[in-house]
Structure formats: C-alpha cells, structure tokens
C-alpha atoms as a PDB file:
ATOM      1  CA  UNK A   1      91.196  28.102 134.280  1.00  0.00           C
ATOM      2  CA  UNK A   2      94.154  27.479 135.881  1.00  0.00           C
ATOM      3  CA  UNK A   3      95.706  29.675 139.078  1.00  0.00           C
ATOM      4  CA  UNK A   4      99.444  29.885 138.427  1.00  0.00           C
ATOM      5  CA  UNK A   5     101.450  28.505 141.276  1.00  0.00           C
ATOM      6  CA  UNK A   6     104.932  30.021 142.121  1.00  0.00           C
ATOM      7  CA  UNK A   7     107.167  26.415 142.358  1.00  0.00           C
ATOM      8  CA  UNK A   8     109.886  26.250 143.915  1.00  0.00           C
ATOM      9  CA  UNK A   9     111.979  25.740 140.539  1.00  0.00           C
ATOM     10  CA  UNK A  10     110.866  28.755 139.602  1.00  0.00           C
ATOM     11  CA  UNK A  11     111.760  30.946 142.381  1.00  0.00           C
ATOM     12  CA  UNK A  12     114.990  30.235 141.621  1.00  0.00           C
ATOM     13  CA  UNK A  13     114.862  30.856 137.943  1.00  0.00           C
ATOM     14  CA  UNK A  14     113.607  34.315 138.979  1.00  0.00           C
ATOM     15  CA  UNK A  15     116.148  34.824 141.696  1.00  0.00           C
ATOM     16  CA  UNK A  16     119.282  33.972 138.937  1.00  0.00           C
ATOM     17  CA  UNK A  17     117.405  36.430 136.243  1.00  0.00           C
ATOM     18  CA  UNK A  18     117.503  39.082 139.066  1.00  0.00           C
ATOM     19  CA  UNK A  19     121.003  38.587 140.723  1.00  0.00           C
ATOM     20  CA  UNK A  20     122.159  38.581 136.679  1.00  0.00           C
ATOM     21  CA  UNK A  21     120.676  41.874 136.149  1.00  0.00           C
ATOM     22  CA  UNK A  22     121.978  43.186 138.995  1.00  0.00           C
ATOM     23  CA  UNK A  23     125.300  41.973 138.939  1.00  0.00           C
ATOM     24  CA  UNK A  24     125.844  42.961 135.202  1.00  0.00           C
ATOM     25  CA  UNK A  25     125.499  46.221 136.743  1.00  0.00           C
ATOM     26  CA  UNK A  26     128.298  46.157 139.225  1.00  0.00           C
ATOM     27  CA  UNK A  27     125.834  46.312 141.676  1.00  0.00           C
ATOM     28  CA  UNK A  28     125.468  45.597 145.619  1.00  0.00           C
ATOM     29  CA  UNK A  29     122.094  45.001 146.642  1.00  0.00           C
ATOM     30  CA  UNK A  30     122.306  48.000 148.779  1.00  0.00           C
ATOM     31  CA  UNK A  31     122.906  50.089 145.356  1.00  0.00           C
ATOM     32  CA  UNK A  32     119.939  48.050 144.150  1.00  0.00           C
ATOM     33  CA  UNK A  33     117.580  49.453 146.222  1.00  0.00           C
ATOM     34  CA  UNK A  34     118.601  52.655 146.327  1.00  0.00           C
ATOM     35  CA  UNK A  35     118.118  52.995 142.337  1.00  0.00           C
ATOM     36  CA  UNK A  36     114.851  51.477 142.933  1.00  0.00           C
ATOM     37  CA  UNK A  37     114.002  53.681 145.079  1.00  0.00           C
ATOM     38  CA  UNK A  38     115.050  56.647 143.514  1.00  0.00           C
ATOM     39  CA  UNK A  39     113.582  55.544 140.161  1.00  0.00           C
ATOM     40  CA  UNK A  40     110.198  54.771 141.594  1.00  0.00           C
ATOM     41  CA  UNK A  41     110.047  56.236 145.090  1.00  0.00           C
ATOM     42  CA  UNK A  42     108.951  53.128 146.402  1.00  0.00           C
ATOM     43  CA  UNK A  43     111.435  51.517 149.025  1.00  0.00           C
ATOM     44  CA  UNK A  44     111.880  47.522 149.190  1.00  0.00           C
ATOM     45  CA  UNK A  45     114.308  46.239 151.631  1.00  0.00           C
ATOM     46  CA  UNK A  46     117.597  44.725 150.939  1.00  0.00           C
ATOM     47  CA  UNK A  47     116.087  41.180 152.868  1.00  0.00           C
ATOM     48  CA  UNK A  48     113.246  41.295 150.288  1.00  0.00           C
ATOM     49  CA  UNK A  49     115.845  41.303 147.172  1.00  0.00           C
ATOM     50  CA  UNK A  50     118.299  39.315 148.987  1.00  0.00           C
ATOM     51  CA  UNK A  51     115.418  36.487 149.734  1.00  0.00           C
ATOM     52  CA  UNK A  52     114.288  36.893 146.055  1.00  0.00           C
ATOM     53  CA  UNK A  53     117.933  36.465 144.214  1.00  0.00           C
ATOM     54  CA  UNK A  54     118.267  33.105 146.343  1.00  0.00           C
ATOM     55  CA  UNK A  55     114.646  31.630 145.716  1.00  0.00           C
ATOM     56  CA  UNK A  56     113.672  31.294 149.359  1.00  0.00           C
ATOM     57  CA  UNK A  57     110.476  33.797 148.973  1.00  0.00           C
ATOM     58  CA  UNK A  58     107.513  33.177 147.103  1.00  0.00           C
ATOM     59  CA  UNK A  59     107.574  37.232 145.044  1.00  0.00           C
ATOM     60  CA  UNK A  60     104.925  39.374 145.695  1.00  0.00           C
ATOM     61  CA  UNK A  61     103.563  41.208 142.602  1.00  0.00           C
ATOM     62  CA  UNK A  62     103.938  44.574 144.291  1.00  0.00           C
ATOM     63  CA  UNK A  63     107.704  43.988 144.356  1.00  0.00           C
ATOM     64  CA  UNK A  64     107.909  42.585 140.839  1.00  0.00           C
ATOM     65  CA  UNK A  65     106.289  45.477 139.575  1.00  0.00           C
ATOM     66  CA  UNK A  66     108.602  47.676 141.698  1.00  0.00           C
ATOM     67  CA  UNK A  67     111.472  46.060 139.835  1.00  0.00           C
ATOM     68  CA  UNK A  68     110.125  46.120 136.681  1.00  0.00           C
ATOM     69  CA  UNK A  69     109.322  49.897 136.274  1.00  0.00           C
ATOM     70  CA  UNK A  70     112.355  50.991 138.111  1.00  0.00           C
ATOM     71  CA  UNK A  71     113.914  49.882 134.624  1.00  0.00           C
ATOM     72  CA  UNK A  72     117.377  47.916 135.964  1.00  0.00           C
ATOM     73  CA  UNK A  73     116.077  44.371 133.803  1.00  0.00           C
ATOM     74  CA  UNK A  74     114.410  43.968 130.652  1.00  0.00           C
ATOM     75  CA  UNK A  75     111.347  42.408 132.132  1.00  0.00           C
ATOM     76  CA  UNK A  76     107.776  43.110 133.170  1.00  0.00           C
ATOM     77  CA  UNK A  77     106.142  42.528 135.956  1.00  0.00           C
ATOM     78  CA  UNK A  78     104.557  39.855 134.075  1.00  0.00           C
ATOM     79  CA  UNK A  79     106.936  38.045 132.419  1.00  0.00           C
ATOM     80  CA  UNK A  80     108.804  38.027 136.107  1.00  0.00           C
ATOM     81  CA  UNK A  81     105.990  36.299 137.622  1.00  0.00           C
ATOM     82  CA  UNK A  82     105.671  33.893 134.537  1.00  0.00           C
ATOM     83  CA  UNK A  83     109.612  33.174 135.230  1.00  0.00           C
ATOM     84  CA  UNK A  84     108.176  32.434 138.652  1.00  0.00           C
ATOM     85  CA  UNK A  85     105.429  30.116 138.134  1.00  0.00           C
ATOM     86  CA  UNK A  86     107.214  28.310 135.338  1.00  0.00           C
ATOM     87  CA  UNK A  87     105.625  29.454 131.856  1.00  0.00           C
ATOM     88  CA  UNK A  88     101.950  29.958 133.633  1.00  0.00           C
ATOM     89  CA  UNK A  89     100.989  33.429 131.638  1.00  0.00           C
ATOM     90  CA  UNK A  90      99.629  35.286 134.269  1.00  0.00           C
ATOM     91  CA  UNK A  91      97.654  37.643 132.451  1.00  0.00           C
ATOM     92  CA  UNK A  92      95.239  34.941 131.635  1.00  0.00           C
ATOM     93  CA  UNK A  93      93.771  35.106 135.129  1.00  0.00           C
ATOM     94  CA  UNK A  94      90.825  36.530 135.083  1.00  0.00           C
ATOM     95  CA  UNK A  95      90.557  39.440 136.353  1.00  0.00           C
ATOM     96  CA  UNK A  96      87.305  39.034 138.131  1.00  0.00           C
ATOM     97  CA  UNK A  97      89.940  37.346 140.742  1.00  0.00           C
ATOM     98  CA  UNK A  98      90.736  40.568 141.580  1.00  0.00           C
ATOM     99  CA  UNK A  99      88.280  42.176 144.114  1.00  0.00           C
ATOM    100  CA  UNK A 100      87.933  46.100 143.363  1.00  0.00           C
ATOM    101  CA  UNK A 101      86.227  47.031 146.366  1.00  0.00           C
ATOM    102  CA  UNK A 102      89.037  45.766 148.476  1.00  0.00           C
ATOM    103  CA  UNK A 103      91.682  47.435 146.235  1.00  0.00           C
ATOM    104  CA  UNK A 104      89.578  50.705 146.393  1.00  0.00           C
ATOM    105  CA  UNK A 105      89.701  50.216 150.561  1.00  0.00           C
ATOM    106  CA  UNK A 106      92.897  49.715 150.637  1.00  0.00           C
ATOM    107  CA  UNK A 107      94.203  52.888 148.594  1.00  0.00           C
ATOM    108  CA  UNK A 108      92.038  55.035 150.753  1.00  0.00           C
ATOM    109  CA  UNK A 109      93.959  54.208 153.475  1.00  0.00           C
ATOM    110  CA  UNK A 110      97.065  55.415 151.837  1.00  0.00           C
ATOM    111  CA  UNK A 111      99.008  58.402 152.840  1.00  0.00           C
ATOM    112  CA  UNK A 112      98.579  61.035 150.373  1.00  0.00           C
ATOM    113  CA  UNK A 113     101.651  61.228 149.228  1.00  0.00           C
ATOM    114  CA  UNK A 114     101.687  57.219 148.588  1.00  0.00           C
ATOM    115  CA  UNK A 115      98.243  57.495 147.095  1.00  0.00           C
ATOM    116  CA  UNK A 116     100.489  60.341 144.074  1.00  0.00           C
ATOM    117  CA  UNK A 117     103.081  57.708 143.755  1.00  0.00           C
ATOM    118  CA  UNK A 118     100.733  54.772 143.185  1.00  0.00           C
ATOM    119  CA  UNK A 119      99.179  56.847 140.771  1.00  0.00           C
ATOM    120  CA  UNK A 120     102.473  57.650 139.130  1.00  0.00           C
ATOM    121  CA  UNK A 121     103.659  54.051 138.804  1.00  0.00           C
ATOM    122  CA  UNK A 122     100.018  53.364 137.409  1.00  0.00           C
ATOM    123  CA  UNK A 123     100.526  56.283 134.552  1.00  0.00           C
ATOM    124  CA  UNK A 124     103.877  54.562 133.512  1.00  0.00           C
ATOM    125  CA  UNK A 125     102.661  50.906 133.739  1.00  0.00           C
ATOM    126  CA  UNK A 126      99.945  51.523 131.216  1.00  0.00           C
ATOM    127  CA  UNK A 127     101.848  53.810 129.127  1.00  0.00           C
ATOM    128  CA  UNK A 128     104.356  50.959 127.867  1.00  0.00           C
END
C-alpha cells in the first residue's frame, strides 16, 4: 500500500481551496480563526492558516480536521488532505499505521477541559 505524500503541487491546491472559502466569506484571516474557534473551541493561529492558504506548510491533520468541522468549506478532513497529496485517498491507509497506545498516552495528558472538547469534535466527526 501506498503512504500518501503531501507534494508540493498540492499544498497549493489546498491553500487556493482554503483562501477561496475564506474569501467568499468576506473574511480576514483574523475573522477566520476566530469562527474557528468559536465553532470548535479549538484555537489555530493566524501563521498556521496564513502558511496553509500560500502552500509553504506541509497540513497537519489536526488542523484539517479543525477546519473541516468548524463548517466555513464544504470539505472533510479527508478530502482536504486528498487535495493535499494529489488524489491519494487517505482513508485507504491502514489504520494499523496508527498506534493506539500512543494516542491513548497522549490524551491522558490532556487538560480536562481539552480532553471534553476532543471528545466533542469526536461525537460530531462520526455523526456526519
């Protein structure tokens, strides 16, 4: 099976789909992350979107799934990362690539309060 890569083509695919979205909106990309932020209650910084929109970060799939519930584009997180990597589904990685143990760890570290919104943003994810 094949790992999808993020290219560089790619990024900026996914940086024009998200500066679209946001500009149809009348947007700044402070106003950006505020509504994502108050949507989701998770915070990404204006650098992170800004670096996104012109293709010079490789996303992170936290972030894309940040954008993607906070409901501002049409897209999921995983049809943003298959914008990113070119066509490469990403749901056909098998999720045995995914160690448990170390996402278990790392939740337990969590603040409470982060642990209830993870959990929230989990309850929507699965509900769609």
């Amino acid at each position: 099976m094949k790992i999808p890569q993020v290219t560089k083509e790619g990024r900026l695919k996914l940086g024009s789909v998200l500066k679209r979205y946001r500009e149809e909106q009348g947007w700044t990309i402070d106003e950006l992350v505020q509504f994502v932020d108050t949507r989701t209650g998770m915070k990404i910084s204006k650098s992170a979107i800004s670096n996104l929109e012109r293709g010079n970060t490789v996303p992170n799939w936290d972030t894309l799934s940040i954008l993607a519930c906070s409901g501002y584009l049409p897209y999921s997180a995983n049809e943003l990362m298959d914008i990113a990597t070119e066509g490469v589904v990403f749901k056909d990685i098998d999720i045995k690539l995914f160690n448990a143990e170390d996402v278990i760890l790392a939740l337990k570290a969590l603040p409470k309060s982060d642990k209830v919104k993870v959990a929230q943003f989990l309850l929507e994810a699965i509900a769609v």
